[in-house]
ModelCIF file with pLDDT and N, C-alpha, C, O atoms, coordinates in Angstrom:
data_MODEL
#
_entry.id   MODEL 
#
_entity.id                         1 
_entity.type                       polymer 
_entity.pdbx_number_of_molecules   1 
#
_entity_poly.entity_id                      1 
_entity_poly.type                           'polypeptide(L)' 
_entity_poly.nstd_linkage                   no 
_entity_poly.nstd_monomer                   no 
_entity_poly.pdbx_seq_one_letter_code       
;(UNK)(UNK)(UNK)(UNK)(UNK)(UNK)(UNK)(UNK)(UNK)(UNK)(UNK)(UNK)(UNK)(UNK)(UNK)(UNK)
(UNK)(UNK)(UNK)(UNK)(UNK)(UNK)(UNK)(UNK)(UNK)(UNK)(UNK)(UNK)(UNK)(UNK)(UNK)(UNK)
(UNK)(UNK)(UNK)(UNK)(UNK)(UNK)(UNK)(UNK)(UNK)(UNK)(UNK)(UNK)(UNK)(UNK)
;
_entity_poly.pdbx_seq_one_letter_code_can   XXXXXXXXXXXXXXXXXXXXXXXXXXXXXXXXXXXXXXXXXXXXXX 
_entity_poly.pdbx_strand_id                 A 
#
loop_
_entity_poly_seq.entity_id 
_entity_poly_seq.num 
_entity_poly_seq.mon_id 
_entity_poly_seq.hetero 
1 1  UNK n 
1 2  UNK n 
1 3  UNK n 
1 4  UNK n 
1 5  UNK n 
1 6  UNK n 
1 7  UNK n 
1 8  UNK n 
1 9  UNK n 
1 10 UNK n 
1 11 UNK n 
1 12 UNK n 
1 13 UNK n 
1 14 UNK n 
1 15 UNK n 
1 16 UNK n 
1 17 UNK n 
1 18 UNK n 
1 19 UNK n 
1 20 UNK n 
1 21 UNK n 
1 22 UNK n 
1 23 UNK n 
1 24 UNK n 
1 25 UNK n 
1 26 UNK n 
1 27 UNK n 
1 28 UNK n 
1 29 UNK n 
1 30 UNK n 
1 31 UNK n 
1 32 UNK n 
1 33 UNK n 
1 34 UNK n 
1 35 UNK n 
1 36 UNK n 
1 37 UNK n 
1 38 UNK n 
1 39 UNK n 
1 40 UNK n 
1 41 UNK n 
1 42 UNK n 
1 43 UNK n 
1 44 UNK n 
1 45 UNK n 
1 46 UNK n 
#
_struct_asym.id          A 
_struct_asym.entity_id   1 
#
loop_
_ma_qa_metric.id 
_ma_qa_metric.mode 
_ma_qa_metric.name 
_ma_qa_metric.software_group_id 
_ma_qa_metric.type 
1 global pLDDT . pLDDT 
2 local  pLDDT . pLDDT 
#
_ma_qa_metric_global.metric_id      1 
_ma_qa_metric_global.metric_value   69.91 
_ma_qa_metric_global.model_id       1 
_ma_qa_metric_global.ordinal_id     1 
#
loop_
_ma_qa_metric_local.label_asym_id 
_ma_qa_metric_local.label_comp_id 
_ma_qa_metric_local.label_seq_id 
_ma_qa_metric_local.metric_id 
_ma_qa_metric_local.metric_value 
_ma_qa_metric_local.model_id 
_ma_qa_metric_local.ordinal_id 
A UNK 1  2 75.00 1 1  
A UNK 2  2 73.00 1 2  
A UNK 3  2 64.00 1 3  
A UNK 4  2 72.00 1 4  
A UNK 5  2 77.00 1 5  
A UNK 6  2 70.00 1 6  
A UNK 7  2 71.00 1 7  
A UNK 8  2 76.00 1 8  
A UNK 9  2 78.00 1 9  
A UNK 10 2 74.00 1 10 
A UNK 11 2 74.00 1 11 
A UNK 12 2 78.00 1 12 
A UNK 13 2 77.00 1 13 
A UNK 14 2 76.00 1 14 
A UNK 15 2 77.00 1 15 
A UNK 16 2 75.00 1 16 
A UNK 17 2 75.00 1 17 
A UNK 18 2 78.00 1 18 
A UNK 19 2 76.00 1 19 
A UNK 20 2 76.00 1 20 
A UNK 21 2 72.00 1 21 
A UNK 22 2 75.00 1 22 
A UNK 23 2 73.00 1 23 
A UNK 24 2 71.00 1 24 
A UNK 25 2 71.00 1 25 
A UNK 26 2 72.00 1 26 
A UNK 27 2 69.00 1 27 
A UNK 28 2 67.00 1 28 
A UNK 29 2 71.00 1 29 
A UNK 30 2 71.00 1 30 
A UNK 31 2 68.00 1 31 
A UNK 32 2 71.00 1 32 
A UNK 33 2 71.00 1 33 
A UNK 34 2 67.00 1 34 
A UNK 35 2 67.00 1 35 
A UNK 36 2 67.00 1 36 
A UNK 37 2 66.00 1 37 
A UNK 38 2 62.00 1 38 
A UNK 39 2 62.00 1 39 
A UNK 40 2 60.00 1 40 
A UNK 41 2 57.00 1 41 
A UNK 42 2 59.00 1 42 
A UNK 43 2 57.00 1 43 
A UNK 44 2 59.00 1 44 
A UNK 45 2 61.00 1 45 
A UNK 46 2 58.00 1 46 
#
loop_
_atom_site.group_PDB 
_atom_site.id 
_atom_site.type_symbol 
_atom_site.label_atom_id 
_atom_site.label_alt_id 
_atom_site.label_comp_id 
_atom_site.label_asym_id 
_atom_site.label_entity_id 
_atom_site.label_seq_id 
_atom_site.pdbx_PDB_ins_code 
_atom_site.Cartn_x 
_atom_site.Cartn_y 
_atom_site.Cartn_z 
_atom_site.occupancy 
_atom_site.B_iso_or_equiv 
_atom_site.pdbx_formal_charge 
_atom_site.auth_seq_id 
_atom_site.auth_comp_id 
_atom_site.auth_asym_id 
_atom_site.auth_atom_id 
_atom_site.pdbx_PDB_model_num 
ATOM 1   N N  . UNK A 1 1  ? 0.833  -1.210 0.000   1.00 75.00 ? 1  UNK A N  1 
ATOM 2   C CA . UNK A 1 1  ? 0.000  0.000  0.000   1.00 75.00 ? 1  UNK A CA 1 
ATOM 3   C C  . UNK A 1 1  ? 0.868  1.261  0.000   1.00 75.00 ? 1  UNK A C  1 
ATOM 4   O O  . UNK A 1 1  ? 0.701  2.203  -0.775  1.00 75.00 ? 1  UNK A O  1 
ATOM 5   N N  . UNK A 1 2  ? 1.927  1.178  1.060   1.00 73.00 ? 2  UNK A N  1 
ATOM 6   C CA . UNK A 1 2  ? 2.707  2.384  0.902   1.00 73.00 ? 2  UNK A CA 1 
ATOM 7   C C  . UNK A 1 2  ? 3.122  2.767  -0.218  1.00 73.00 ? 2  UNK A C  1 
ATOM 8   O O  . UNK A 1 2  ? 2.873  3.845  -0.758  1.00 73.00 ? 2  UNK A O  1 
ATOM 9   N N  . UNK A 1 3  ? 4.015  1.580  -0.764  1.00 64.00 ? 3  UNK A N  1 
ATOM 10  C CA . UNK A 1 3  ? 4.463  1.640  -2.228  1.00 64.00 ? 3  UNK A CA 1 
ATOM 11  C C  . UNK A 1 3  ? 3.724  1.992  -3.435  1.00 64.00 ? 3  UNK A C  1 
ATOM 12  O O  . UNK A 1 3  ? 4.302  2.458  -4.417  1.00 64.00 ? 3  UNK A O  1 
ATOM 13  N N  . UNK A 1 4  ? 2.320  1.761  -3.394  1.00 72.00 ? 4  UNK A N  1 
ATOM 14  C CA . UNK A 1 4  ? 1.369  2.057  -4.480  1.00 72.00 ? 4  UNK A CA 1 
ATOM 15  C C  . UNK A 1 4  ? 1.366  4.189  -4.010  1.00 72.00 ? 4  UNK A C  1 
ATOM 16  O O  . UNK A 1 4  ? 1.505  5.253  -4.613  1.00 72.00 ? 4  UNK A O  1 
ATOM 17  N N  . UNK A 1 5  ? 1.198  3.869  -3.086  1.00 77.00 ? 5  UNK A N  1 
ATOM 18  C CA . UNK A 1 5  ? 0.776  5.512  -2.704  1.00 77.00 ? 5  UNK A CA 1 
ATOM 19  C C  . UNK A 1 5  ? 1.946  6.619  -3.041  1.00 77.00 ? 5  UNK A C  1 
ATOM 20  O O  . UNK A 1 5  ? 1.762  7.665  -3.663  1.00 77.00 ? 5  UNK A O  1 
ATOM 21  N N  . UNK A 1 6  ? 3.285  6.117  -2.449  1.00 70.00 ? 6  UNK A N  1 
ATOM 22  C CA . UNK A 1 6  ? 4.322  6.479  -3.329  1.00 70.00 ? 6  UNK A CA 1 
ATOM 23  C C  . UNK A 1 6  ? 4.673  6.576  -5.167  1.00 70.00 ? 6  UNK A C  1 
ATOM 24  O O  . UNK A 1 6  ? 5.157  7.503  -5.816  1.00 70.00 ? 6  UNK A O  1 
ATOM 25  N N  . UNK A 1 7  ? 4.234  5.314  -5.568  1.00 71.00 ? 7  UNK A N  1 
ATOM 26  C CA . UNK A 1 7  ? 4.461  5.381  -7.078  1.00 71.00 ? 7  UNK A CA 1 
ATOM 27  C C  . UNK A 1 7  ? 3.549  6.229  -7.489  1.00 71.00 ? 7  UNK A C  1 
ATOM 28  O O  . UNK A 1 7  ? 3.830  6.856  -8.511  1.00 71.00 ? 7  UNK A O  1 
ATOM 29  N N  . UNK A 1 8  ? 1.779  6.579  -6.611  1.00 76.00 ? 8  UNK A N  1 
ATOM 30  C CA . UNK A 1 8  ? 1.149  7.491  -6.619  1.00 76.00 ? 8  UNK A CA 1 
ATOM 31  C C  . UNK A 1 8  ? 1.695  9.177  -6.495  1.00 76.00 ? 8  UNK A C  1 
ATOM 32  O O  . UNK A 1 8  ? 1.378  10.152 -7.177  1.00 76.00 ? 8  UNK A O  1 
ATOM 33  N N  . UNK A 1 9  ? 2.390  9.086  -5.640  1.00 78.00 ? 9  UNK A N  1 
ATOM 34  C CA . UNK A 1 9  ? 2.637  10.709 -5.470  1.00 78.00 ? 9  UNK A CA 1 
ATOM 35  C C  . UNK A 1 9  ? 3.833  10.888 -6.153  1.00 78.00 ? 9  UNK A C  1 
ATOM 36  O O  . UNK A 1 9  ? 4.186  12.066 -6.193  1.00 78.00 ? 9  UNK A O  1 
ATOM 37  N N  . UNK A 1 10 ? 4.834  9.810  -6.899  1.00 74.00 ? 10 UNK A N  1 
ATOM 38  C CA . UNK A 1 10 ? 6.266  10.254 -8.035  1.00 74.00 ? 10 UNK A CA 1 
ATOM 39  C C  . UNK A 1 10 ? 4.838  10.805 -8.981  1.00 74.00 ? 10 UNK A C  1 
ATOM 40  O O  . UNK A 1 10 ? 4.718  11.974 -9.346  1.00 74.00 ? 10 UNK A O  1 
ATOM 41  N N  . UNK A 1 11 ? 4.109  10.024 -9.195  1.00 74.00 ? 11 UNK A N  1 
ATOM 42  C CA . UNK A 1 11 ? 3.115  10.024 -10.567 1.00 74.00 ? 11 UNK A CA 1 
ATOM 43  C C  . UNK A 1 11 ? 2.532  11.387 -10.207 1.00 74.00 ? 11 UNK A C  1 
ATOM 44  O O  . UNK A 1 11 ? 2.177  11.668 -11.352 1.00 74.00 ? 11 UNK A O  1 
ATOM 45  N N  . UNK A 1 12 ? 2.238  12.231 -9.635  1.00 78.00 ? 12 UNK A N  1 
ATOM 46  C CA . UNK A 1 12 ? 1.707  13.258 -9.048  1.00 78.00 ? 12 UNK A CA 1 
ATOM 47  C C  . UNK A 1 12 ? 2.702  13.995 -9.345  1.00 78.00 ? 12 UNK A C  1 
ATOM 48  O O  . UNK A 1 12 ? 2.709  14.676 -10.371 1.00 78.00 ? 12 UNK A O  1 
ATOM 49  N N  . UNK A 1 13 ? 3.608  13.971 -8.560  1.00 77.00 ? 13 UNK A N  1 
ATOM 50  C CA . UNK A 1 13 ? 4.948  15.102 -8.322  1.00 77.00 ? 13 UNK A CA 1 
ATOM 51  C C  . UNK A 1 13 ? 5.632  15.402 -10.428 1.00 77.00 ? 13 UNK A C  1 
ATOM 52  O O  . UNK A 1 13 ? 5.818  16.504 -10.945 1.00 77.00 ? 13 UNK A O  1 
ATOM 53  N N  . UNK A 1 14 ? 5.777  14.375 -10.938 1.00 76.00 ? 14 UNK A N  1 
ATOM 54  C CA . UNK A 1 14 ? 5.809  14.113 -12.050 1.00 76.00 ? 14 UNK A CA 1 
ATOM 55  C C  . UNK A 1 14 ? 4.872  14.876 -13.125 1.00 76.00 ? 14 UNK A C  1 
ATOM 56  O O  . UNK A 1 14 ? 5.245  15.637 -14.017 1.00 76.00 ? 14 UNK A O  1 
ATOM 57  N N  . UNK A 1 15 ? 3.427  14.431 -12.773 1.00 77.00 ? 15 UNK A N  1 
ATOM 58  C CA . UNK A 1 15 ? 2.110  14.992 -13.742 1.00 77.00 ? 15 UNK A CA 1 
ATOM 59  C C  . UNK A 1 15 ? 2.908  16.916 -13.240 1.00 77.00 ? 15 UNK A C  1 
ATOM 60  O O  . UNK A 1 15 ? 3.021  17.783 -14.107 1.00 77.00 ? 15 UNK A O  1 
ATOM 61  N N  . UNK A 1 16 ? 3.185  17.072 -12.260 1.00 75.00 ? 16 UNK A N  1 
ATOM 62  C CA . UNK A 1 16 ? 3.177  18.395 -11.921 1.00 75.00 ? 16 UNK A CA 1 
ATOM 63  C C  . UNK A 1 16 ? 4.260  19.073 -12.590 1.00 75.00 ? 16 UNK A C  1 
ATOM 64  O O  . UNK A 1 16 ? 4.186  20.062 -13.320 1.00 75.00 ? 16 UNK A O  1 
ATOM 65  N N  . UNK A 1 17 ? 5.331  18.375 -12.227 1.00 75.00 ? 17 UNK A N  1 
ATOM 66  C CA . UNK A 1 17 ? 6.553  18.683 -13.046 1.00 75.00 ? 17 UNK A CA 1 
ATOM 67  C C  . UNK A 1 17 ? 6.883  18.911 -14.335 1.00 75.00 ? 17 UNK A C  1 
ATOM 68  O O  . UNK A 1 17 ? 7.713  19.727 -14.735 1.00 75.00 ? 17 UNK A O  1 
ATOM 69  N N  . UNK A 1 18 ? 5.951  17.878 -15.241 1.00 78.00 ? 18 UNK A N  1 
ATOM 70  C CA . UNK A 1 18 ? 5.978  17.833 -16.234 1.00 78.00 ? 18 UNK A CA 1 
ATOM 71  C C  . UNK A 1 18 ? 4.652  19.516 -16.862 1.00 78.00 ? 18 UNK A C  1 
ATOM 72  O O  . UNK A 1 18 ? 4.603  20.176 -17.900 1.00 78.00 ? 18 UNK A O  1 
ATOM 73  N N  . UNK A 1 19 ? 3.999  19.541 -15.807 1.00 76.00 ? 19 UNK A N  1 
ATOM 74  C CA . UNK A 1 19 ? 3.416  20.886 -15.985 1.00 76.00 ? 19 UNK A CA 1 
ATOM 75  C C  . UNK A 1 19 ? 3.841  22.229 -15.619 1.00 76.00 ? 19 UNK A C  1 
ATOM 76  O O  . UNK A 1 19 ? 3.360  23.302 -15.986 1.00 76.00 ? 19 UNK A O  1 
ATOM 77  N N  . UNK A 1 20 ? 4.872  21.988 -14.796 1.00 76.00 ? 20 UNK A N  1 
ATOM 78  C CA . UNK A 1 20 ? 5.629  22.822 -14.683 1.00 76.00 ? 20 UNK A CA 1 
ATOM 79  C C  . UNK A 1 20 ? 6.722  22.918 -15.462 1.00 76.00 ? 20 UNK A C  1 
ATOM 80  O O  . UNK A 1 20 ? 7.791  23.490 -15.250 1.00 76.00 ? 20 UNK A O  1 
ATOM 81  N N  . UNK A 1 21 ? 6.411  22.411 -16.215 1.00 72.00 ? 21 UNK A N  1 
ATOM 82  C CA . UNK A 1 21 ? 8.280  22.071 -17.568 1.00 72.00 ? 21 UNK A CA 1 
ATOM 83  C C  . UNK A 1 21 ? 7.238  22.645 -18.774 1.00 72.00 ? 21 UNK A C  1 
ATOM 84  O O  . UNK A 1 21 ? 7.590  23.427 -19.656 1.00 72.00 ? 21 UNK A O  1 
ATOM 85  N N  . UNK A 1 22 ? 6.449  22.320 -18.683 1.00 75.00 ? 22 UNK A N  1 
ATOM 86  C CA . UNK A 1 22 ? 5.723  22.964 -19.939 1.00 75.00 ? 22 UNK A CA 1 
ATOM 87  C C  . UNK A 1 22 ? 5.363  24.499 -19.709 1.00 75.00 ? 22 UNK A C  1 
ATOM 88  O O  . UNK A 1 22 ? 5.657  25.447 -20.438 1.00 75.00 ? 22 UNK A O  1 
ATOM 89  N N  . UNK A 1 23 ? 4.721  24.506 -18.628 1.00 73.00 ? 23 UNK A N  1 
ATOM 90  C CA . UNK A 1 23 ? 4.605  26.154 -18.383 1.00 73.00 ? 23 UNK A CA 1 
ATOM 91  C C  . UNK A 1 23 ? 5.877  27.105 -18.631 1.00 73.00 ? 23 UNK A C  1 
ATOM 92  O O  . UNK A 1 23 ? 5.765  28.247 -19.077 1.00 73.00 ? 23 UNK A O  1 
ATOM 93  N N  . UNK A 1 24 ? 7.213  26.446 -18.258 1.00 71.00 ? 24 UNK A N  1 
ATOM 94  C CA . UNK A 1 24 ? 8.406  27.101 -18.203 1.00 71.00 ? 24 UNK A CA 1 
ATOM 95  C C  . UNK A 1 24 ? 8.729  27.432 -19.603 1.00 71.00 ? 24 UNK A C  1 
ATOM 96  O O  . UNK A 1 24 ? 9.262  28.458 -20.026 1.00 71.00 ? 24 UNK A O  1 
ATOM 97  N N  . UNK A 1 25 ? 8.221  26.151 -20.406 1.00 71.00 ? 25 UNK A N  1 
ATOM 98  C CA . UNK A 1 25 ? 8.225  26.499 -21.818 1.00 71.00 ? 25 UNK A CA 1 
ATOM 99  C C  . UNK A 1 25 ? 7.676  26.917 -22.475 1.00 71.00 ? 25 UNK A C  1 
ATOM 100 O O  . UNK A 1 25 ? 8.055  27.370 -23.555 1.00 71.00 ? 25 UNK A O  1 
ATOM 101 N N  . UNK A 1 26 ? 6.589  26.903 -22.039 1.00 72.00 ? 26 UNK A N  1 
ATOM 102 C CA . UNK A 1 26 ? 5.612  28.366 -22.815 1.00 72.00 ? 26 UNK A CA 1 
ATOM 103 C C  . UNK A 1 26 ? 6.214  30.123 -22.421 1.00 72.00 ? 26 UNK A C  1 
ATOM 104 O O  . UNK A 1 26 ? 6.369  31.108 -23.143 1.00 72.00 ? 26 UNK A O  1 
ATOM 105 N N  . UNK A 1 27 ? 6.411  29.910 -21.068 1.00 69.00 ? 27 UNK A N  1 
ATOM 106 C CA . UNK A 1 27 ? 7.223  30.911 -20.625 1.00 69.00 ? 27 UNK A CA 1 
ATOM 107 C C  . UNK A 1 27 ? 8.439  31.461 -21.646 1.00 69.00 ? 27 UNK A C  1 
ATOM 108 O O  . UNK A 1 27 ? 8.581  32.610 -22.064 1.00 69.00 ? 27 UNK A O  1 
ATOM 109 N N  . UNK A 1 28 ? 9.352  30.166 -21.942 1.00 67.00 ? 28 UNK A N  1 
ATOM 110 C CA . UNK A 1 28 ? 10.330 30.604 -22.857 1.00 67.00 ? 28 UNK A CA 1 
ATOM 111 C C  . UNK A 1 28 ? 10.409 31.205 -24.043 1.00 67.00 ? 28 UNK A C  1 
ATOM 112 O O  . UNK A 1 28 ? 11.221 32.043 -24.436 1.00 67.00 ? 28 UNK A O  1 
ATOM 113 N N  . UNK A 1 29 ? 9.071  30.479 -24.837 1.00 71.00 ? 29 UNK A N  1 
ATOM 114 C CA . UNK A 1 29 ? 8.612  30.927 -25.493 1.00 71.00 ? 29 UNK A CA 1 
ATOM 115 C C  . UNK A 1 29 ? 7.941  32.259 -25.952 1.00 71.00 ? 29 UNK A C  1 
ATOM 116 O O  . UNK A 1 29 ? 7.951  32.818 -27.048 1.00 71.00 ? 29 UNK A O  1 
ATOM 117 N N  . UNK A 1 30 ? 7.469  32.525 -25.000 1.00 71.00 ? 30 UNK A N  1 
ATOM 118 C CA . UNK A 1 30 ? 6.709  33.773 -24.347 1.00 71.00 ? 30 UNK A CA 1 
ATOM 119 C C  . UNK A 1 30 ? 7.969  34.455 -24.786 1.00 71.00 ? 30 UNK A C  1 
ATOM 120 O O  . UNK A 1 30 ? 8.046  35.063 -25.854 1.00 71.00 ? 30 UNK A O  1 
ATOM 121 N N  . UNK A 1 31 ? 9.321  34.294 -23.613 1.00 68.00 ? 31 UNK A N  1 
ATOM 122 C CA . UNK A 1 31 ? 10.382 35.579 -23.957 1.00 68.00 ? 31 UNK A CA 1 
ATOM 123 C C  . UNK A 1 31 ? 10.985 35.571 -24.624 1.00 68.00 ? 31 UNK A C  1 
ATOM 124 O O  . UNK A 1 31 ? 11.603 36.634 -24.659 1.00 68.00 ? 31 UNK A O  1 
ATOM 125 N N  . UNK A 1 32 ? 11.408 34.576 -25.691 1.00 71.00 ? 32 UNK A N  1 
ATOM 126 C CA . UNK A 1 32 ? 11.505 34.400 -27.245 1.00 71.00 ? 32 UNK A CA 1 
ATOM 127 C C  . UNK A 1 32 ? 10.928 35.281 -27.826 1.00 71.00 ? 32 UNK A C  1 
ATOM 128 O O  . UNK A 1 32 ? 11.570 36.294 -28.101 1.00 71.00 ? 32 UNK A O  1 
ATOM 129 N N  . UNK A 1 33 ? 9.882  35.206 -28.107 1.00 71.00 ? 33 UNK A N  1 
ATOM 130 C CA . UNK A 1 33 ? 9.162  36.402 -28.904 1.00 71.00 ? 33 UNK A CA 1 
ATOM 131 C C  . UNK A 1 33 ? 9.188  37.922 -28.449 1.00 71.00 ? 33 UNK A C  1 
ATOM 132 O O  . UNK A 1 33 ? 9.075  38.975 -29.075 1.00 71.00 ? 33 UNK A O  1 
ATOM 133 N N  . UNK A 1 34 ? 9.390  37.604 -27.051 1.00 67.00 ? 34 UNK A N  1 
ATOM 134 C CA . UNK A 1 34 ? 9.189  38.971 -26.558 1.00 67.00 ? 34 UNK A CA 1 
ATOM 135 C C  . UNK A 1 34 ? 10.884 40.030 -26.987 1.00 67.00 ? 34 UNK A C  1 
ATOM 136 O O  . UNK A 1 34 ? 11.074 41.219 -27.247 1.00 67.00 ? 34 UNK A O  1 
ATOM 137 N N  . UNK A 1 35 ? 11.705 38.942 -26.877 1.00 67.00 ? 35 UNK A N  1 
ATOM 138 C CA . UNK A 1 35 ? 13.266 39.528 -27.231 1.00 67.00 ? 35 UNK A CA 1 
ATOM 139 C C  . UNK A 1 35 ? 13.067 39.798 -28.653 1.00 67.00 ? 35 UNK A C  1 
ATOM 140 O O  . UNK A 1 35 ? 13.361 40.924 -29.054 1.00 67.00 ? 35 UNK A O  1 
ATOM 141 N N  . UNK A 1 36 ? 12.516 38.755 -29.643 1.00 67.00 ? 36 UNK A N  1 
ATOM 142 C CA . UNK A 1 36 ? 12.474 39.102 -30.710 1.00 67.00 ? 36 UNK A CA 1 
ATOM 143 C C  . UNK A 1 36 ? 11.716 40.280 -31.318 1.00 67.00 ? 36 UNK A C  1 
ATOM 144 O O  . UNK A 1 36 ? 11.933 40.762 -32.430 1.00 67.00 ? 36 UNK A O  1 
ATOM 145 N N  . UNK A 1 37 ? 10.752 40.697 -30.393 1.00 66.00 ? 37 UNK A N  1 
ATOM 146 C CA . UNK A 1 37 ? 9.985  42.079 -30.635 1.00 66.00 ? 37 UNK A CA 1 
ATOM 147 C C  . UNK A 1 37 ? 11.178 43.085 -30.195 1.00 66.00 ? 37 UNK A C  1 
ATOM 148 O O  . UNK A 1 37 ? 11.656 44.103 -30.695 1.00 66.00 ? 37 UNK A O  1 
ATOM 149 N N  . UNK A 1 38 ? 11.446 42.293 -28.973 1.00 62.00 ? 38 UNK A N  1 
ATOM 150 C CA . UNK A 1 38 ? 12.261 43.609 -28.517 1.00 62.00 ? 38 UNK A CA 1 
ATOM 151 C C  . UNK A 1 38 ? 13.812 44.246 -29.848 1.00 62.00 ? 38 UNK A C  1 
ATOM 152 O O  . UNK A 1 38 ? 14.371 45.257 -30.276 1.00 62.00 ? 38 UNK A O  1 
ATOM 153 N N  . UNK A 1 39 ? 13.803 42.618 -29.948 1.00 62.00 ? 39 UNK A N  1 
ATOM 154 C CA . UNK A 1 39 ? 15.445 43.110 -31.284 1.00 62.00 ? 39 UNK A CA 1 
ATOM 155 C C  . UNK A 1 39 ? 14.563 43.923 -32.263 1.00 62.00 ? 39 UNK A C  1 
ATOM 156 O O  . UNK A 1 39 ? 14.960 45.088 -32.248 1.00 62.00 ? 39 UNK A O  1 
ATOM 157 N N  . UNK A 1 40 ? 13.714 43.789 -32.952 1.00 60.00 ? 40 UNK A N  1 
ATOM 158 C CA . UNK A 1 40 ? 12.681 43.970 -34.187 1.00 60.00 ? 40 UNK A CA 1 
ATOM 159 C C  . UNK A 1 40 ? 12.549 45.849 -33.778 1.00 60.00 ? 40 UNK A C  1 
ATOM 160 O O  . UNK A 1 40 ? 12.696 46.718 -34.638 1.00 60.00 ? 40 UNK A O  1 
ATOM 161 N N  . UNK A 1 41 ? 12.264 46.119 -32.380 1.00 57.00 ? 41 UNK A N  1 
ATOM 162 C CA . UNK A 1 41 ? 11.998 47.430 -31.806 1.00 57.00 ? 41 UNK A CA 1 
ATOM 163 C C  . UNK A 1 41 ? 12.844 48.206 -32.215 1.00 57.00 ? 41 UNK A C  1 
ATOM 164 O O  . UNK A 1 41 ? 14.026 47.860 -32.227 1.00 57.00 ? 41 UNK A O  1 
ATOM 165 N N  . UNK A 1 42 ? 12.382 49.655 -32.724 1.00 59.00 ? 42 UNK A N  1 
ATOM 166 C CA . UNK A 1 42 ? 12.621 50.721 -33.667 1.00 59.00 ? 42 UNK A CA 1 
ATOM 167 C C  . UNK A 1 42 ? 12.468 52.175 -33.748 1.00 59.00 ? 42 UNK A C  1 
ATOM 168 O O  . UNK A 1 42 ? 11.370 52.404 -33.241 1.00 59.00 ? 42 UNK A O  1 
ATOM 169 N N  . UNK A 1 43 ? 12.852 52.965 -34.017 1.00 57.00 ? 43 UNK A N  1 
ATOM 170 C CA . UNK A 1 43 ? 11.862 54.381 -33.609 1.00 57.00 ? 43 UNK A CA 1 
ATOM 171 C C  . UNK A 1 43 ? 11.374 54.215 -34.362 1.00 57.00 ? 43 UNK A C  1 
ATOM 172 O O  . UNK A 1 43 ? 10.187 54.346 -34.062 1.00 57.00 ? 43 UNK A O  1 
ATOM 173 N N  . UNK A 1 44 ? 11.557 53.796 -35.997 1.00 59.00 ? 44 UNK A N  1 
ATOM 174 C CA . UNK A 1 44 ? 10.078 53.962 -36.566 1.00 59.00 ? 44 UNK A CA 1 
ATOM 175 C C  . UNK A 1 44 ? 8.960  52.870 -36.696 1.00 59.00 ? 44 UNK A C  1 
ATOM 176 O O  . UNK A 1 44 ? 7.833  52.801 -37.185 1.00 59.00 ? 44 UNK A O  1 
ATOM 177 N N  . UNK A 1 45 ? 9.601  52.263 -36.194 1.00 61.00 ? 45 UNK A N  1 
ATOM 178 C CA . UNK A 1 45 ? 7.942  51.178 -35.601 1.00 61.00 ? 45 UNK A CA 1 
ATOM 179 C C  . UNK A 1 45 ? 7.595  51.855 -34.172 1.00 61.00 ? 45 UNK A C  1 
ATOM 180 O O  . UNK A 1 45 ? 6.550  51.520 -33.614 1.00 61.00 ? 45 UNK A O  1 
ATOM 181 N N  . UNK A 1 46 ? 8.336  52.673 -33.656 1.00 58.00 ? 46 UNK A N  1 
ATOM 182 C CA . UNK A 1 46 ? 7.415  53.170 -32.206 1.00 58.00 ? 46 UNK A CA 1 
ATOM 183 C C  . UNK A 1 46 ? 6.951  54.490 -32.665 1.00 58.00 ? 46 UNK A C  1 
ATOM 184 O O  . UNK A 1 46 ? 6.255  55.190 -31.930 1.00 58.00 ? 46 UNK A O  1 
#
């Protein structure tokens, strides 16, 4: 039982992690584009 509840909460800690690895990468993504606006940034595009 312990052991199930454990392979339960890696599987948890994991589902989370792995959502937290994706968020980070949307994140990255996020400042990817955002640097790339920022390089792209201009006086005459502002």
């Amino acid at each position: 039982d312990k052991f199930k509840k454990a392979i339960d909460e890696i599987d948890k800690t994991i589902d989370h992690l792995q959502k937290t690895k994706e968020a980070l990468l949307g994140s990255e993504n996020n400042l990817r584009l955002a640097n790339d606006k920022a390089q792209d940034l201009s006086i005459k595009r502002l």
